[in-house]
N, C-alpha and C. Protein backbone atom coordinates (compact mmCIF):
# COMPACT_ATOMS: atom_id res chain seq x y z
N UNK A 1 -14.64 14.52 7.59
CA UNK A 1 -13.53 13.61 7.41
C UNK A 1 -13.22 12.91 8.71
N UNK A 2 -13.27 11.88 8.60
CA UNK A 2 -12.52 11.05 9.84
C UNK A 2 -11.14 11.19 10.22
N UNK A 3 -10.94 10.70 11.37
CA UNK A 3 -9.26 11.21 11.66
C UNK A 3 -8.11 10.86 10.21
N UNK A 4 -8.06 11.24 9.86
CA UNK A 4 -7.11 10.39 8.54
C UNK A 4 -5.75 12.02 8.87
N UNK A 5 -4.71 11.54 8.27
CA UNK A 5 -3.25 12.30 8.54
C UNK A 5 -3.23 13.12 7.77
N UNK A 6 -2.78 14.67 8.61
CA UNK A 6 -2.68 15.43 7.57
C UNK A 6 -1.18 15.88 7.03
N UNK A 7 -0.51 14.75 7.89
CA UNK A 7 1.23 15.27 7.16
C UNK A 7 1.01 14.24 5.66
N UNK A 8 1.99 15.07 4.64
CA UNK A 8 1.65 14.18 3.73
C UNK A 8 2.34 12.87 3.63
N UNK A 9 3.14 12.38 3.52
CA UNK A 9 3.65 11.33 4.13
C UNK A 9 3.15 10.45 4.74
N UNK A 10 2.53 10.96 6.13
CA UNK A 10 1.55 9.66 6.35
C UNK A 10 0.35 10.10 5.71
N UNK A 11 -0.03 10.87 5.31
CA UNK A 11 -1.06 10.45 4.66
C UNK A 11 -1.07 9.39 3.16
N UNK A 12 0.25 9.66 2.60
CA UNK A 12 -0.14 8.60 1.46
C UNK A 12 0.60 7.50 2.14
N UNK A 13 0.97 7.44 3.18
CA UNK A 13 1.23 5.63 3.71
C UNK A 13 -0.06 5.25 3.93
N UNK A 14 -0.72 5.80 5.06
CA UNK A 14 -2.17 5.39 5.30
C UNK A 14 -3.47 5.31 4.30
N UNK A 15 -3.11 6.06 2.99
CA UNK A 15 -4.05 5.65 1.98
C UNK A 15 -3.69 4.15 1.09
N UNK A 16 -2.40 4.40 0.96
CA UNK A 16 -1.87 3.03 0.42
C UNK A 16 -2.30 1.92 1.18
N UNK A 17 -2.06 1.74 2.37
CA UNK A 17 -2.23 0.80 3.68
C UNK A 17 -3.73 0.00 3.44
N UNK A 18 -4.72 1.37 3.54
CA UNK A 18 -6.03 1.44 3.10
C UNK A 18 -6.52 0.76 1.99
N UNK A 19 -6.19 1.27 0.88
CA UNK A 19 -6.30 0.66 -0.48
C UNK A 19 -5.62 -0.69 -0.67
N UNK A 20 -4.87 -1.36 -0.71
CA UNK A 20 -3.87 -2.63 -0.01
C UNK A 20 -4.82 -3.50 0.07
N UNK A 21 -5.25 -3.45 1.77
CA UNK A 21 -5.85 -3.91 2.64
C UNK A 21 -7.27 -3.73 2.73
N UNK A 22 -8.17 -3.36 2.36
CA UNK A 22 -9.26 -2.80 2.51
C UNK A 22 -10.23 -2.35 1.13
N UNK A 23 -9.97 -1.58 0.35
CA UNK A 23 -10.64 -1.28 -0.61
C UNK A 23 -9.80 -1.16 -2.05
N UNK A 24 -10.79 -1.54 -3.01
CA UNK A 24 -10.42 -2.12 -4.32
C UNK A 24 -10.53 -1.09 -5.40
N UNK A 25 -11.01 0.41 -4.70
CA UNK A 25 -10.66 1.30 -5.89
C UNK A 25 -10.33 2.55 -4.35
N UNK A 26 -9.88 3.66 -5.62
CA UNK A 26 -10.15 4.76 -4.32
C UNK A 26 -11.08 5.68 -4.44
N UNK A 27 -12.26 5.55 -4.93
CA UNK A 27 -13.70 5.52 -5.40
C UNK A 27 -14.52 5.22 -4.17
N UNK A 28 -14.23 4.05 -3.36
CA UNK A 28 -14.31 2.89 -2.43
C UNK A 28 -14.06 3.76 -1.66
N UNK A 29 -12.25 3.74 -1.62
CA UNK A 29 -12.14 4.47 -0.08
C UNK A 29 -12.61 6.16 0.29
N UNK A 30 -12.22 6.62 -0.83
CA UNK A 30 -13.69 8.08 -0.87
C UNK A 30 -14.59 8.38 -0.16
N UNK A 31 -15.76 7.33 -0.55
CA UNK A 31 -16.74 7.13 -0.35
C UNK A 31 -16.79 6.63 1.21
N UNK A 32 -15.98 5.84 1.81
CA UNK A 32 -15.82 5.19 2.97
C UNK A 32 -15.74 6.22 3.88
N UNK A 33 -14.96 6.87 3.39
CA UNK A 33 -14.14 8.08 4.82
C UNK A 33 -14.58 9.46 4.50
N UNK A 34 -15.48 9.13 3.82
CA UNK A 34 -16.25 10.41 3.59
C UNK A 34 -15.42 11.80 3.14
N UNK A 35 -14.62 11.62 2.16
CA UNK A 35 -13.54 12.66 1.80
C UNK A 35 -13.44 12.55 0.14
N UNK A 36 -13.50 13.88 -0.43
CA UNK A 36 -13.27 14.48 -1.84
C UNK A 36 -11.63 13.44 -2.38
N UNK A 37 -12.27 12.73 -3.61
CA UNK A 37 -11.47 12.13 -4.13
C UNK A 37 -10.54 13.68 -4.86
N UNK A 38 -11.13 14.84 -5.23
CA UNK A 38 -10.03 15.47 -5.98
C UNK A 38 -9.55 16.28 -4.71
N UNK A 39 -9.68 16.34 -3.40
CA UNK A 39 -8.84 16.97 -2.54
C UNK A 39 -7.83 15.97 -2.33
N UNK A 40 -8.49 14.76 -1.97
CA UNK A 40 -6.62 13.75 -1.61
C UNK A 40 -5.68 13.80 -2.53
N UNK A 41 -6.47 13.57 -4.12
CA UNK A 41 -5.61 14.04 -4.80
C UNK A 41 -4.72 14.91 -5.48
N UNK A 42 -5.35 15.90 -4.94
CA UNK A 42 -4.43 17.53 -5.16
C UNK A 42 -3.69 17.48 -4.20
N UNK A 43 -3.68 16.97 -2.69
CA UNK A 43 -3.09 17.05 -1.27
C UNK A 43 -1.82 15.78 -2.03
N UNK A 44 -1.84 15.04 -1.76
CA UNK A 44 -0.72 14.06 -2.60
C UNK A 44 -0.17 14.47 -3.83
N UNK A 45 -0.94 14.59 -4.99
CA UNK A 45 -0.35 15.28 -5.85
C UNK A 45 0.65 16.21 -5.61
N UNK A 46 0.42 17.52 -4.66
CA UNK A 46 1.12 18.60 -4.35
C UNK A 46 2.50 18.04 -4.08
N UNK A 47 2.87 16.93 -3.29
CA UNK A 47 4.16 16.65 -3.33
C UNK A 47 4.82 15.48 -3.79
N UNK A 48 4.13 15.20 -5.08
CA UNK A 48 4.44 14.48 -6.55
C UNK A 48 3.93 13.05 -6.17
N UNK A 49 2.93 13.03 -5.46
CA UNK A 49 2.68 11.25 -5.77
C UNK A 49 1.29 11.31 -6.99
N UNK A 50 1.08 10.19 -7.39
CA UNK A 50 -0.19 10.19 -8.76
C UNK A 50 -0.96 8.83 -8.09
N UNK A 51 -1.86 8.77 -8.25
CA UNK A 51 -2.81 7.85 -7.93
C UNK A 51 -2.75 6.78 -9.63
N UNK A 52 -2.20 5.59 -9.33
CA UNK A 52 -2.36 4.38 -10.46
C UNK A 52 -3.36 3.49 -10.19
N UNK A 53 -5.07 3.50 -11.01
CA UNK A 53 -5.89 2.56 -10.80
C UNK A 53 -5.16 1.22 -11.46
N UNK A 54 -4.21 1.25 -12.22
CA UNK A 54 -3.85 -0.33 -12.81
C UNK A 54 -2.89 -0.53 -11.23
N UNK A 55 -2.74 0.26 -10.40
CA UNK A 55 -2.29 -0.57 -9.30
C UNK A 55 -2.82 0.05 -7.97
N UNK A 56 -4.21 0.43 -8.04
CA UNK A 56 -4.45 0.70 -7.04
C UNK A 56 -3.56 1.05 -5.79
N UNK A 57 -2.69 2.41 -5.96
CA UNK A 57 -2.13 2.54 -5.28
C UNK A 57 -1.62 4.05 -5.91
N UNK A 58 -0.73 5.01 -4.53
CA UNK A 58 -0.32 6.31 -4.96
C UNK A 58 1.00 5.94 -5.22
N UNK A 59 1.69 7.16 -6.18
CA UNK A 59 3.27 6.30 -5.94
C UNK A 59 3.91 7.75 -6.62
């Protein structure tokens, strides 16, 4: 994994930021930063955000 945040908080600012700005699924950014799409999402999940592909974004 590349430096990416492990408070959660910034971490789903900096994935949002990411996805935004940069990549068009989070499939994309996955693949980019070399990190398990079902770990970010259990790590976010854990303190209630959900990943929306109709808005590319966590919330």
């Amino acid at each position: 994994m590349q430096n990416i945040p492990q408070d959660p908080m910034m971490l789903f600012s900096f994935v949002n930021m990411k996805l935004r700005d940069e990549y068009p699924t989070l499939d994309e950014l996955c693949a980019s930063l070399d990190i398990e799409r079902s770990w970010l999402e259990e790590k976010l999940g854990a303190f209630g955000f959900e990943y929306s592909a109709e808005n590319n974004k966590f919330w």
